[in-house]
C-alpha atoms as a PDB file:
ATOM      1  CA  UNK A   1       2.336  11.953  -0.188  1.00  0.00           C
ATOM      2  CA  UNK A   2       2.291   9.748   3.013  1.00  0.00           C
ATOM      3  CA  UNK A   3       2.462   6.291   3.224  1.00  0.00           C
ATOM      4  CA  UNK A   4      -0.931   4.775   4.719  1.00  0.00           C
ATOM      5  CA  UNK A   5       0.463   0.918   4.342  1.00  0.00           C
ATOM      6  CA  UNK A   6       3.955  -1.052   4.139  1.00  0.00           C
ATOM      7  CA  UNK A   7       3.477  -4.956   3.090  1.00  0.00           C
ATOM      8  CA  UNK A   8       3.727  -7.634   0.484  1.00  0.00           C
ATOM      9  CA  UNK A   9       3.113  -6.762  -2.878  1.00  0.00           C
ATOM     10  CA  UNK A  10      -0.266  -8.985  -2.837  1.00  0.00           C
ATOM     11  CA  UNK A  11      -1.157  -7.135   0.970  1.00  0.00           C
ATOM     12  CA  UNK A  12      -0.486  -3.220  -0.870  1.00  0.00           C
ATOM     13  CA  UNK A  13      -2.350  -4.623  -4.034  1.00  0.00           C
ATOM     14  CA  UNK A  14      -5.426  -5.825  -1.748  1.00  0.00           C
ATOM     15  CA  UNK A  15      -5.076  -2.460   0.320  1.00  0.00           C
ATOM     16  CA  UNK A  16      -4.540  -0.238  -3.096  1.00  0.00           C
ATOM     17  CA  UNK A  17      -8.208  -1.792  -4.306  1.00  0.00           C
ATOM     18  CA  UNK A  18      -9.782  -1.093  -0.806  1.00  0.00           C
ATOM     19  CA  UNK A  19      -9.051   2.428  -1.162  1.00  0.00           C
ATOM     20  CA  UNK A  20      -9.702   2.857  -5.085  1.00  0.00           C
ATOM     21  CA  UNK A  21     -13.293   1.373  -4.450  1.00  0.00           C
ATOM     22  CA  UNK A  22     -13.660   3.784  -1.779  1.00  0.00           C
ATOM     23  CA  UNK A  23     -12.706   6.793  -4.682  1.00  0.00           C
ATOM     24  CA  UNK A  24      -9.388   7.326  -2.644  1.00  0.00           C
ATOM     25  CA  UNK A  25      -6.395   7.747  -4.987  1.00  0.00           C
ATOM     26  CA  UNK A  26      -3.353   6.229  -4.340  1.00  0.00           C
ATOM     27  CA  UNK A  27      -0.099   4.438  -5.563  1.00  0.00           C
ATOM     28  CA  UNK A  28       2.201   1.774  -4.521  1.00  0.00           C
ATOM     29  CA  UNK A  29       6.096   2.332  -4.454  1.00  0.00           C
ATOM     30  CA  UNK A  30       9.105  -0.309  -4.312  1.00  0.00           C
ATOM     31  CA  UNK A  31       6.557  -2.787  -6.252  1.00  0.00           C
ATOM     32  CA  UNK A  32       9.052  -3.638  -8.276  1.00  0.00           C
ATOM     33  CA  UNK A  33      11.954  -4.224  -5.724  1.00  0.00           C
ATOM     34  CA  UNK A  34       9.033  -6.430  -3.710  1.00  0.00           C
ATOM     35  CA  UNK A  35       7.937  -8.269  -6.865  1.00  0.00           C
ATOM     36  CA  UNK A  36      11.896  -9.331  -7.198  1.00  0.00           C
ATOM     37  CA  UNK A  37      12.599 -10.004  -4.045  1.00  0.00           C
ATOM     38  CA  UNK A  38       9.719 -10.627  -1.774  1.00  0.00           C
ATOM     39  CA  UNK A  39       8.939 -14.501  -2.927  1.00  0.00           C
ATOM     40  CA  UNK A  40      13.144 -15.238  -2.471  1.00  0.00           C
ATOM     41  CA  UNK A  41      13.708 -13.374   0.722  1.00  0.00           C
ATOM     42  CA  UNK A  42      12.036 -12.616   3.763  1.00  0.00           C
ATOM     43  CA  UNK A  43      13.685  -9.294   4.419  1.00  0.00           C
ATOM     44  CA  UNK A  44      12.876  -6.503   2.267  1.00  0.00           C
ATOM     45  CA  UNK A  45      10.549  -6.106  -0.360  1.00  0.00           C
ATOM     46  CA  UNK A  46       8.267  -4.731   1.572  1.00  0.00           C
ATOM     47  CA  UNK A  47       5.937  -2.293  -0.712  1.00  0.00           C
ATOM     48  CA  UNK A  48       4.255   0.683   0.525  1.00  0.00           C
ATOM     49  CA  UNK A  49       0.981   2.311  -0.477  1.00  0.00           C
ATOM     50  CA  UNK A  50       1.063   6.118  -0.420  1.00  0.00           C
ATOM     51  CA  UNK A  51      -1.925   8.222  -0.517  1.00  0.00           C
ATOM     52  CA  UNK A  52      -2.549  12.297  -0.511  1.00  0.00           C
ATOM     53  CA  UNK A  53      -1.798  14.184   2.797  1.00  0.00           C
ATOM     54  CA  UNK A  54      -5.650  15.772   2.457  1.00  0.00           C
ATOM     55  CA  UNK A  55      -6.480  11.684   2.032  1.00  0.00           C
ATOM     56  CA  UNK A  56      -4.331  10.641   4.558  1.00  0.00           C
ATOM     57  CA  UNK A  57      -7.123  10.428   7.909  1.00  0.00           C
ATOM     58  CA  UNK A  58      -9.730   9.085   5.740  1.00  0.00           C
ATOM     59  CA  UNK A  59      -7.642   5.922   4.203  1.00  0.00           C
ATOM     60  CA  UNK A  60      -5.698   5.617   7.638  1.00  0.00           C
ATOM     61  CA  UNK A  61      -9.609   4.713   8.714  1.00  0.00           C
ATOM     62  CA  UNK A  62     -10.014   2.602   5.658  1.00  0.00           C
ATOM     63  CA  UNK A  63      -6.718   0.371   6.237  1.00  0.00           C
ATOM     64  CA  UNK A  64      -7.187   0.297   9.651  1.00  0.00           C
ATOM     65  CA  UNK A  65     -11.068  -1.376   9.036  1.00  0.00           C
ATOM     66  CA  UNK A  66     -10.019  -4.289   6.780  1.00  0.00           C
END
């Protein structure tokens, strides 16, 4: 899997239902660790959004457009 996005949980939940609407799967790791510490801290927490290498062009496009 490659990450596609790195953000705030809300950003990788926004950019998670841009690419599930376009039939692209994908899932979002550290969303716990940014759920904790993200509204506390301003380092860290970041969550990424990882999607299929095969996938990985066509969501790149998708991120990239929003």
């Amino acid at each position: 899997m490659k990450e596609v996005f790195e953000g705030s949980l809300w950003e990788a939940e926004v950019v998670k239902g841009l690419l599930q609407a376009e039939e692209v799967d994908c899932m979002l790791r550290d969303e716990t660790l940014g759920a904790v510490t993200s509204p506390y801290l301003t380092l860290g927490g970041n969550v990424k959004v990882l999607v299929n290498d095969e996938d990985y062009s066509r969501a790149s496009q998708i991120v990239d457009a929003r």
